[in-house]
C-alpha atoms as a PDB file:
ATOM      1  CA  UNK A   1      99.355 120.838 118.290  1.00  0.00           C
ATOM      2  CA  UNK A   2     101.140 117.794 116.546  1.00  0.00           C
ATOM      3  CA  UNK A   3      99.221 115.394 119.378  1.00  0.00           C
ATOM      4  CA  UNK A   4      95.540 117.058 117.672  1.00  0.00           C
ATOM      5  CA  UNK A   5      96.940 116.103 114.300  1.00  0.00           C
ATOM      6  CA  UNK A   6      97.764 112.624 115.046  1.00  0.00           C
ATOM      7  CA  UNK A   7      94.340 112.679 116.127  1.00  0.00           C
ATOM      8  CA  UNK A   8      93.250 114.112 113.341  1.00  0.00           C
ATOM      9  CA  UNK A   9      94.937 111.473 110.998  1.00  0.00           C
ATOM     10  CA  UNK A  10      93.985 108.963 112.960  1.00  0.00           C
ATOM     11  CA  UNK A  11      90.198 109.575 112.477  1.00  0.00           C
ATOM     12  CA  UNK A  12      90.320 110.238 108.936  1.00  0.00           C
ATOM     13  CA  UNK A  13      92.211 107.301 108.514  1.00  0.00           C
ATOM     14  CA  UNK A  14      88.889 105.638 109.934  1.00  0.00           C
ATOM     15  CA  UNK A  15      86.537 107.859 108.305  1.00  0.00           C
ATOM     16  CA  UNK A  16      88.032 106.647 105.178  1.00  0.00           C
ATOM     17  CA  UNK A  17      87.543 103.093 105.612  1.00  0.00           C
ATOM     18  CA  UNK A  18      84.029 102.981 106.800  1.00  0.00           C
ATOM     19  CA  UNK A  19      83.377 104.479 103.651  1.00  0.00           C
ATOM     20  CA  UNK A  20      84.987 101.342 101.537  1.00  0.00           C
ATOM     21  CA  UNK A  21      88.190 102.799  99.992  1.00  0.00           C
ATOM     22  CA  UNK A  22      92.345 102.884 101.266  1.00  0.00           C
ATOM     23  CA  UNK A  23      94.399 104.569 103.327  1.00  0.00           C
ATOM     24  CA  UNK A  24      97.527 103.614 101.542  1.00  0.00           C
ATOM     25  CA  UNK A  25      98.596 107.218 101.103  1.00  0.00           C
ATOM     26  CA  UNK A  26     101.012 108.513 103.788  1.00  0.00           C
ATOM     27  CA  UNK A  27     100.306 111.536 106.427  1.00  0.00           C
ATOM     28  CA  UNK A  28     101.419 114.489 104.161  1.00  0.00           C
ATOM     29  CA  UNK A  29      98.841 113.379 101.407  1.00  0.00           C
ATOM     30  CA  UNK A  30      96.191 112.715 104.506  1.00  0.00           C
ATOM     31  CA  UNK A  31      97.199 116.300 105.783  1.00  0.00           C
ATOM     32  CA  UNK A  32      96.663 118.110 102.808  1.00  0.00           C
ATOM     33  CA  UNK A  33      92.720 116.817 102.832  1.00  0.00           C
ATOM     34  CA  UNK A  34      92.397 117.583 106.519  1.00  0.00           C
ATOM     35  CA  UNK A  35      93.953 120.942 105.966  1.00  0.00           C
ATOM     36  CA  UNK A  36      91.553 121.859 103.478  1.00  0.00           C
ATOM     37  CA  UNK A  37      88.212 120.565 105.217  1.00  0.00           C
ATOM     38  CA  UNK A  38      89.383 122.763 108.412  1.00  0.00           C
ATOM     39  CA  UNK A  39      90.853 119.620 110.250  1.00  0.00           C
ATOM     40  CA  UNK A  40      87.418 118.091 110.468  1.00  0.00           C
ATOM     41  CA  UNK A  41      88.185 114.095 109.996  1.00  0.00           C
ATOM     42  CA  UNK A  42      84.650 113.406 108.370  1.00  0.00           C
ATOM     43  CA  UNK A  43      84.769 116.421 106.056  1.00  0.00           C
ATOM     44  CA  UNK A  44      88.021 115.403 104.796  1.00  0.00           C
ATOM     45  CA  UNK A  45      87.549 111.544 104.595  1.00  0.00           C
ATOM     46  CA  UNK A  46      84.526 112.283 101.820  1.00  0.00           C
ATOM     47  CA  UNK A  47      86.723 114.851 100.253  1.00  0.00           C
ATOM     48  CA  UNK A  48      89.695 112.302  99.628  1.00  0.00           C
ATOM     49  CA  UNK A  49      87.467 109.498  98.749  1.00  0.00           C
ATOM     50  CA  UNK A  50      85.560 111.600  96.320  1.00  0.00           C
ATOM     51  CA  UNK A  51      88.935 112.524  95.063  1.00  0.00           C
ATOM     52  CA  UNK A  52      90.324 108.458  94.587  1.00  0.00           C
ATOM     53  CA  UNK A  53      86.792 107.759  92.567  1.00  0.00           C
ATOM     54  CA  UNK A  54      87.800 110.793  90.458  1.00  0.00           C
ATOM     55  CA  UNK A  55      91.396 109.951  90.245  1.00  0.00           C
ATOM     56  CA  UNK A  56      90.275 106.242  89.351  1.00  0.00           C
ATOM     57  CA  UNK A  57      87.877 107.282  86.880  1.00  0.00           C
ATOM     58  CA  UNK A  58      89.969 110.347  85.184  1.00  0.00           C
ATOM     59  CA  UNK A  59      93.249 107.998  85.241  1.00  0.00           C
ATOM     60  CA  UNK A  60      92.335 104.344  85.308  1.00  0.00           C
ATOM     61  CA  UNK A  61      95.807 103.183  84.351  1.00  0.00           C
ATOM     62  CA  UNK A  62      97.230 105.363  86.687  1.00  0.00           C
ATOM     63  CA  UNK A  63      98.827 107.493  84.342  1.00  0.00           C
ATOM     64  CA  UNK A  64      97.564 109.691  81.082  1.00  0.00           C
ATOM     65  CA  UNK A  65      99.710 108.434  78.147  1.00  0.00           C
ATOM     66  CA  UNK A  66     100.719 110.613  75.355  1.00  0.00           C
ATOM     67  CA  UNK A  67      98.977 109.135  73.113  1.00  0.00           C
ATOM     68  CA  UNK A  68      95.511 110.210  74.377  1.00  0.00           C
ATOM     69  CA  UNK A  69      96.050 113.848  74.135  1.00  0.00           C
ATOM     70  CA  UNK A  70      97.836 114.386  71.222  1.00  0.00           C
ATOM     71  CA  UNK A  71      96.265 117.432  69.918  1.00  0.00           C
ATOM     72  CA  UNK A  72      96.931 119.150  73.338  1.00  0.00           C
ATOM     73  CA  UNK A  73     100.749 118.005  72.996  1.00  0.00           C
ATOM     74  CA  UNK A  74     101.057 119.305  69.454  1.00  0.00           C
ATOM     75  CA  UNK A  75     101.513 123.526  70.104  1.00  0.00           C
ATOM     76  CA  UNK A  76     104.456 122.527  72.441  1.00  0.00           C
ATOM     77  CA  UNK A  77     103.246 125.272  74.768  1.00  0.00           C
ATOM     78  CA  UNK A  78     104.592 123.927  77.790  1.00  0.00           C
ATOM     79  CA  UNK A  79     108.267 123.125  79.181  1.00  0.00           C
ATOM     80  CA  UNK A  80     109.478 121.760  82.380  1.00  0.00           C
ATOM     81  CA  UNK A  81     112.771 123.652  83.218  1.00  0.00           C
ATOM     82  CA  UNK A  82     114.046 121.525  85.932  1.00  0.00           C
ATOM     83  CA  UNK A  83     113.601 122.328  89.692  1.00  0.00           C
ATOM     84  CA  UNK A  84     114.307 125.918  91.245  1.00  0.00           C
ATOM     85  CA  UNK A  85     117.296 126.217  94.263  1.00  0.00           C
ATOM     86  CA  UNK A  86     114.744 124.903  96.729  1.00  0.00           C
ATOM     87  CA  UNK A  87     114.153 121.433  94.596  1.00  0.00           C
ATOM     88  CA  UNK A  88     110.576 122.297  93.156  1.00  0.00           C
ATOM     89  CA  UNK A  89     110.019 121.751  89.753  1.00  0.00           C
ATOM     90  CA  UNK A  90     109.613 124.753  87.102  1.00  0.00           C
ATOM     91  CA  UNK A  91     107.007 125.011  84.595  1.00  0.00           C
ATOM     92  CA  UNK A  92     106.913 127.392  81.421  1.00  0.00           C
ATOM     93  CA  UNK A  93     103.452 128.021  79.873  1.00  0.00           C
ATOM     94  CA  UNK A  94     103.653 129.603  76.647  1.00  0.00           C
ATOM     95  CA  UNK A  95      99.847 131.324  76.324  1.00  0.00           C
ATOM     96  CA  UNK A  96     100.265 132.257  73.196  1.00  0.00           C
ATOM     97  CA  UNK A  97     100.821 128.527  72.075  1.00  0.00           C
ATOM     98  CA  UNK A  98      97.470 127.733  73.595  1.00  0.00           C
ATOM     99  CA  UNK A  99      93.900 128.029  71.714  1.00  0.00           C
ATOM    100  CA  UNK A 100      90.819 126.826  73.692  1.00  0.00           C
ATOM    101  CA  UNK A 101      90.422 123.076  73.730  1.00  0.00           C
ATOM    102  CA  UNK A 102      87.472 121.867  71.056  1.00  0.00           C
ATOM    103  CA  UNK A 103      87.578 118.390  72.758  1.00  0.00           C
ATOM    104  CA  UNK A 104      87.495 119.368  77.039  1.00  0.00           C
ATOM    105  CA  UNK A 105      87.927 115.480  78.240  1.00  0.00           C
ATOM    106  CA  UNK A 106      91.342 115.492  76.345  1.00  0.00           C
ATOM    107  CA  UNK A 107      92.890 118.888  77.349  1.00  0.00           C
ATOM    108  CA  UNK A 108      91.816 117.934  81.012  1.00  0.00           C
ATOM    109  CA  UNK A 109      93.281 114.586  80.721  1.00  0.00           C
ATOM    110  CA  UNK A 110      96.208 117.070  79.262  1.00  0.00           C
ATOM    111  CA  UNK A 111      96.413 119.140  82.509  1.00  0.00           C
ATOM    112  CA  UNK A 112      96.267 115.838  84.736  1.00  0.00           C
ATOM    113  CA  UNK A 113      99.288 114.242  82.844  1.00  0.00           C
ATOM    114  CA  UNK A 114     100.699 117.629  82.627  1.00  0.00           C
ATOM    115  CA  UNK A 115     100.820 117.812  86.606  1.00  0.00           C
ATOM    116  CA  UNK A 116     101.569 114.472  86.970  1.00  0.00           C
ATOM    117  CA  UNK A 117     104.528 115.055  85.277  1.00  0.00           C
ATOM    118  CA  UNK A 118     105.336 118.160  86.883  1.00  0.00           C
ATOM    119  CA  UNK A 119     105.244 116.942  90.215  1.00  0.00           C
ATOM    120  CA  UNK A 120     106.569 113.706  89.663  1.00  0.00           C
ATOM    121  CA  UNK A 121     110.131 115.647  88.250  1.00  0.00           C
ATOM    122  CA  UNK A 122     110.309 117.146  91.677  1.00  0.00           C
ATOM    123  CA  UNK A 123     110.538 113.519  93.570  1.00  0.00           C
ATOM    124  CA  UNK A 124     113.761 112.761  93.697  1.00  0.00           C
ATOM    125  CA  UNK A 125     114.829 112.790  97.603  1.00  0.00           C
ATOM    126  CA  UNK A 126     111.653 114.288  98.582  1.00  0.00           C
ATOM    127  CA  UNK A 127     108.474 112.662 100.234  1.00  0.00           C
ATOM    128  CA  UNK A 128     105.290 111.557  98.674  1.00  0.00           C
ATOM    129  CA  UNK A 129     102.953 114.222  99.791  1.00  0.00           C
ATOM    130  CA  UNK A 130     105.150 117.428  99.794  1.00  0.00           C
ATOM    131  CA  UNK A 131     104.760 118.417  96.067  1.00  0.00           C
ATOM    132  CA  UNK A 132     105.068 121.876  95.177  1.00  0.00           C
ATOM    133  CA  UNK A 133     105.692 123.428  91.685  1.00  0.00           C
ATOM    134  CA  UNK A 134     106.379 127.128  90.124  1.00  0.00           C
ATOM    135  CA  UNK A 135     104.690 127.963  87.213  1.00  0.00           C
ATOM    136  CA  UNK A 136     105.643 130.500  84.954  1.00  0.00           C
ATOM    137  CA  UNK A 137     103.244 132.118  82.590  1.00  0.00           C
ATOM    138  CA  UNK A 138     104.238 133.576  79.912  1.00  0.00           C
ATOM    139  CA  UNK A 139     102.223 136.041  78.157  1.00  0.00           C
ATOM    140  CA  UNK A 140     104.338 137.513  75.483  1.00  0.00           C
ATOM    141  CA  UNK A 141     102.601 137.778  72.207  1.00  0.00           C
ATOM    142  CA  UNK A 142      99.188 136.585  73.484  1.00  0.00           C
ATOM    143  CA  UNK A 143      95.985 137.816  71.663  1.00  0.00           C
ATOM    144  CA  UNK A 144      92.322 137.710  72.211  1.00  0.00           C
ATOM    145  CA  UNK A 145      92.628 134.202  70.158  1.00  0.00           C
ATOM    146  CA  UNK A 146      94.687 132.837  73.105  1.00  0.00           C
ATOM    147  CA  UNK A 147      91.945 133.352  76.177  1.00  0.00           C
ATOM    148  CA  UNK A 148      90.407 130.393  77.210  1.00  0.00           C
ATOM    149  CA  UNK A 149      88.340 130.991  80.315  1.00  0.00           C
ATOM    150  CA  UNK A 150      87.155 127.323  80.762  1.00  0.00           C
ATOM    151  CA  UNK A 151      90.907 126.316  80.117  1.00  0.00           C
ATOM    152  CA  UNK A 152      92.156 128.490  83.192  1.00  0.00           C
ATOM    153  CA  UNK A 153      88.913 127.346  84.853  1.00  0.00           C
ATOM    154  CA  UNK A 154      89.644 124.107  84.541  1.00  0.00           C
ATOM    155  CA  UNK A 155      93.374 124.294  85.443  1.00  0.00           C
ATOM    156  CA  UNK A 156      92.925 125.770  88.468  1.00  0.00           C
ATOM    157  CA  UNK A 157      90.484 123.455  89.416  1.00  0.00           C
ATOM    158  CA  UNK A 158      92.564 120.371  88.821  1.00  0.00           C
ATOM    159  CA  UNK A 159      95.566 122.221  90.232  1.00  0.00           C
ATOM    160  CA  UNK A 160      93.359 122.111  93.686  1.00  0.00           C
ATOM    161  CA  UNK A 161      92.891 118.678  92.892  1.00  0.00           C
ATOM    162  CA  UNK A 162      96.224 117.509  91.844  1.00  0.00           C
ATOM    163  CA  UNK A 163      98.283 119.208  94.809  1.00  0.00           C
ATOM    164  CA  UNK A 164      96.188 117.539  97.444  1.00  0.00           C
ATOM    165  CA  UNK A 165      97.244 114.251  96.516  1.00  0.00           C
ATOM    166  CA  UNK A 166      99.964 111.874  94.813  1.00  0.00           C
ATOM    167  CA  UNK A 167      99.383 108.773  93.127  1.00  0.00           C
ATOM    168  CA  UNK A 168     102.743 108.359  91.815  1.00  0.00           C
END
């Protein structure tokens, strides 16, 4: 099994540069991609290059500064409580602190620098690549003003994103 993932890596690591782009991320990153394309090597190469074009488009500095989302930062609806036993970090959503976005590049350039962040807490003596989190939702005192269906949309989505790679 671990010879057919060497393999695996090996080819993707190939696929990837016939296609023009890097391979400087390490095996756990490159796993994550093959994982999710069923271990097919070509599948998975044009899913992580479409993912550094979005990455380098979404976060051309390589991080989201403060400064561009303000308005997202403002309701102070979420808190990162430090990592759980098992080292991954902790994340407390207040949902009745959040009201549906009227500017949608900003709040998802809020949920990318809110992972980043996130996962980037839970570093310390870990590997690149093996990022997990625990998110906490909390839904006391929520009303119909609260629901944002593109919001959760859109977090998920970049939560799929996010978690199958690290640029930090």
């Amino acid at each position: 099994m671990e010879e057919n993932k060497e393999i695996a890596l090996t080819q993707m690591r190939k696929s990837v540069e016939k296609l023009g782009c890097s391979t400087e991320y390490g095996d756990p990153t490159l796993m994550r991609f093959l994982i999710a394309r069923t271990m097919d090597p070509e599948k998975a190469a044009k899913m992580f290059v479409q993912w550094q074009k979005w990455r380098a488009a979404m976060v051309p500095n390589g991080f989201i500064s403060e400064s561009e989302i303000p308005d997202e930062l403002m309701p102070r609806k979420l808190f990162l409580q430090g990592l759980s036993k098992d080292g991954f970090a902790v994340l407390l959503v207040k949902a009745c602190k959040h009201f549906p976005s009227k500017d949608q590049l900003q709040f998802k350039k809020f949920v990318v620098h809110l992972l980043d962040k996130t996962i980037a807490s839970s570093f310390r003596g870990r590997e690149i690549g093996n990022e997990k989190l625990i998110g906490i939702l909390d839904l006391q005192q929520i009303t119909y003003k609260n629901i944002d269906a593109r919001g959760l949309i859109t977090g998920f989505q970049f939560i799929q994103v996010r978690l199958f790679s690290s640029s930090l």
